[in-house]
Protein backbone atom coordinates (compact mmCIF):
# COMPACT_ATOMS: atom_id res chain seq x y z
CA UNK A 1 10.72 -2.92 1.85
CA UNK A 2 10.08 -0.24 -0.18
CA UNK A 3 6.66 -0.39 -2.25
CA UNK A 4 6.46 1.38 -5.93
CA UNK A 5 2.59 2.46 -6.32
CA UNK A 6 1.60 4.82 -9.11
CA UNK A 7 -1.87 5.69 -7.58
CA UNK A 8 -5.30 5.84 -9.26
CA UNK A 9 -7.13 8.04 -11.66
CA UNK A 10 -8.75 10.42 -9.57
CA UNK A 11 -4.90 11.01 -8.11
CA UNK A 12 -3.52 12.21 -11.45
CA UNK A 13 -6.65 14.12 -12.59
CA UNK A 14 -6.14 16.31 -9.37
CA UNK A 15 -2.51 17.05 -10.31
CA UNK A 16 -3.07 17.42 -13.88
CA UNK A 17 -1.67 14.42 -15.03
CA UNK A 18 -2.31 11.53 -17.79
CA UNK A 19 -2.58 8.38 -15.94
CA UNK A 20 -1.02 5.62 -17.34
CA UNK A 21 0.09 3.44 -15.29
CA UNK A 22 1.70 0.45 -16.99
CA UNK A 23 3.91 2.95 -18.86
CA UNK A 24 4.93 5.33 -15.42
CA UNK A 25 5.71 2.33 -13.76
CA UNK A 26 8.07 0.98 -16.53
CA UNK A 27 9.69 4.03 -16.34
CA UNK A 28 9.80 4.53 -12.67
CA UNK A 29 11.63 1.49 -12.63
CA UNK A 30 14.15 1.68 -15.36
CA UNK A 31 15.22 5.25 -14.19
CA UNK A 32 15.75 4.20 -11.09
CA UNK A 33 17.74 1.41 -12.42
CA UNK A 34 19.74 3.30 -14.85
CA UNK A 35 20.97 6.58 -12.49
CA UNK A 36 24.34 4.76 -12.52
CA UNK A 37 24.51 5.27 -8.79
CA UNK A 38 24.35 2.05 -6.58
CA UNK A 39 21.91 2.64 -3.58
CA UNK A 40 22.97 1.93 -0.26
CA UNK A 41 19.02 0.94 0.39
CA UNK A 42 19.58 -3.01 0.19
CA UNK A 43 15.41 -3.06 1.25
CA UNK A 44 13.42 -5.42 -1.37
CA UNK A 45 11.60 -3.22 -3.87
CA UNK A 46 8.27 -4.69 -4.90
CA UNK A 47 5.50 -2.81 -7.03
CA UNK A 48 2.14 -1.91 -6.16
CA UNK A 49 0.36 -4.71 -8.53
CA UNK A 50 -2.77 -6.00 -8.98
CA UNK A 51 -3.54 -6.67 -12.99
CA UNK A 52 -1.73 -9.19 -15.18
CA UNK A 53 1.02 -6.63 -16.75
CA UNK A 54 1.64 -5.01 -13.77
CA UNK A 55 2.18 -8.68 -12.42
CA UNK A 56 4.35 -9.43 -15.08
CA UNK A 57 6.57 -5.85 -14.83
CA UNK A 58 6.84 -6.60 -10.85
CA UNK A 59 8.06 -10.07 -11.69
CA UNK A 60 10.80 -8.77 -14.48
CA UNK A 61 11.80 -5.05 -13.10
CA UNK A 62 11.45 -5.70 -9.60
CA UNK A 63 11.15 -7.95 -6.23
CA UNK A 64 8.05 -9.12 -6.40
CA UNK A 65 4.23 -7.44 -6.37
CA UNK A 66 2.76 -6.25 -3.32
CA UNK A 67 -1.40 -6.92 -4.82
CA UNK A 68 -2.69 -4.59 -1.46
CA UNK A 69 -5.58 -2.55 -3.52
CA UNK A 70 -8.02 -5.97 -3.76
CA UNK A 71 -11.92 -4.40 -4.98
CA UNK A 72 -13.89 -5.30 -2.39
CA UNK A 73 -15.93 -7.71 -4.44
CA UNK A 74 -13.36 -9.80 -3.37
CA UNK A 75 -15.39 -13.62 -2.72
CA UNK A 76 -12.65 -13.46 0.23
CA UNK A 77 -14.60 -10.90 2.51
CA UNK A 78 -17.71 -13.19 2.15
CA UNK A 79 -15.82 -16.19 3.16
CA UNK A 80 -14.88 -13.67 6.43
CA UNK A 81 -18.91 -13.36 7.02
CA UNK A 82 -19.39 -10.06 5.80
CA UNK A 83 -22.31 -9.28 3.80
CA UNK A 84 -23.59 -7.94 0.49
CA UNK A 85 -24.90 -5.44 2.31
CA UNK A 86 -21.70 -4.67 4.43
CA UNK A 87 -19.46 -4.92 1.17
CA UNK A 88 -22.01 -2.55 -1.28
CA UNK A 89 -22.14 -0.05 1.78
CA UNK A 90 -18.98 -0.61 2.72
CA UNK A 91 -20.14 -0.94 6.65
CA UNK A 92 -18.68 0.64 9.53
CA UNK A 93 -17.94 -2.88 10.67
CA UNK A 94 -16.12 -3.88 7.61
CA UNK A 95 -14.39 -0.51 7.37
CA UNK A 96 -13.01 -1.37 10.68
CA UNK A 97 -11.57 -4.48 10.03
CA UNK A 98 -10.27 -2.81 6.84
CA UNK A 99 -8.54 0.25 8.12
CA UNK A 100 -6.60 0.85 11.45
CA UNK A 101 -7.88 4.73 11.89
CA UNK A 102 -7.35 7.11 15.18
CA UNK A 103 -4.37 8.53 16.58
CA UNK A 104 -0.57 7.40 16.55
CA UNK A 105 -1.54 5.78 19.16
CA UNK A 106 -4.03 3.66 18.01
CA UNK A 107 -2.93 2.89 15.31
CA UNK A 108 -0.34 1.77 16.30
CA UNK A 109 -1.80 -0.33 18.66
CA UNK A 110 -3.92 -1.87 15.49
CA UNK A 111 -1.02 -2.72 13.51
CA UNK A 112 0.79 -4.45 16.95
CA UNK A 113 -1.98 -6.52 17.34
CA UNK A 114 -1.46 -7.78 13.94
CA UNK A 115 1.58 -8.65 14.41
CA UNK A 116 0.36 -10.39 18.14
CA UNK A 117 -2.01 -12.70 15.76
CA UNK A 118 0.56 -13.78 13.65
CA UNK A 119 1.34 -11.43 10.47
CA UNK A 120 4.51 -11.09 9.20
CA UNK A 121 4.43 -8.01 7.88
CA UNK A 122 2.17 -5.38 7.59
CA UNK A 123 1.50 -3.04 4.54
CA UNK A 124 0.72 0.86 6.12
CA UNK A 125 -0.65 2.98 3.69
CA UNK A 126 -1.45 6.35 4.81
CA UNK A 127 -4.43 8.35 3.45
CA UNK A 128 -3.94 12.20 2.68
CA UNK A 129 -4.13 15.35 0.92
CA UNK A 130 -0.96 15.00 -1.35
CA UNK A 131 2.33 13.46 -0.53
CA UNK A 132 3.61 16.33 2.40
CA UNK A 133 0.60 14.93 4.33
CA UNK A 134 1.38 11.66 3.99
CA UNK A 135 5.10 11.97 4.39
CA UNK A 136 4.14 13.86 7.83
CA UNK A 137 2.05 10.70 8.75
CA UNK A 138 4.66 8.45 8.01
CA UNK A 139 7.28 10.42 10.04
CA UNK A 140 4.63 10.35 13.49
CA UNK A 141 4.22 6.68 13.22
CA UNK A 142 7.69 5.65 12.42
CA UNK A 143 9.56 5.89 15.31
CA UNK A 144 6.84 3.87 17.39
CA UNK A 145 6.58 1.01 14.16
CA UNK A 146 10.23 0.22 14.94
CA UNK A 147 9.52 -0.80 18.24
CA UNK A 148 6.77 -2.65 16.96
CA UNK A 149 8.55 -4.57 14.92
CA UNK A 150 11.54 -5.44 17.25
């Protein structure tokens, strides 16, 4: 699957950018629609979506919505015992249910016992400094997600 996110604010201030993100989107996915090349990449493309016209763009431009970026006033993470205390905080407990964090290793050892408990898929979002860092992560973990997934 391959997941169309445009980021956040504080993303596009660092690179100088306006961020609109309704309007990048829209044309993220009509260029990539309209290079007159078919794509040998049969993958599902959903977008990054979490507000109603995103929703509705990811439901006419694309496969679907992946809605992974949930605030984390969320009544959900009450319902899974955490408190008002661990949410405002953002608690080292609830931070590591949240995030798998460590090396390869471990991490990948997080997202296999997801998979152990039941998830069909997994979303991996790696955290860096710009996209070569994240690019890099992506290219460690790879090799040892396939045979996770197998």
């Amino acid at each position: 699957m391959l997941c169309v996110g445009i980021g956040h604010a504080f993303q596009a201030a660092k690179v100088g950018e306006g961020y609109r993100p309704l309007e990048q989107t829209r044309g993220t996915c009509r260029n990539g629609r309209s290079s007159g090349r078919e794509s040998p990449d049969t993958r599902p493309r959903v977008l990054a979506a979490v507000g109603p016209r995103m929703l509705e763009l990811s439901r006419d431009q694309a496969d679907g919505a992946h809605p992974f970026a949930q605030p984390l006033r969320t009544p959900g993470w009450k319902r899974l015992s955490y408190t008002d205390s661990d949410i405002a905080d953002t608690s080292d407990r609830l931070a590591n249910a949240f995030y798998a964090w460590g090396d390869e290793e471990a991490i990948v050892k997080r997202v296999r016992g997801l998979f152990d408990s039941g998830a069909d898929h997994v979303l991996v979002s790696p955290v860096g400094d710009g996209p070569e860092s994240i690019v890099e992560q992506l290219e460690r973990l790879a090799p040892a997600f396939a045979e996770v997934t197998r």
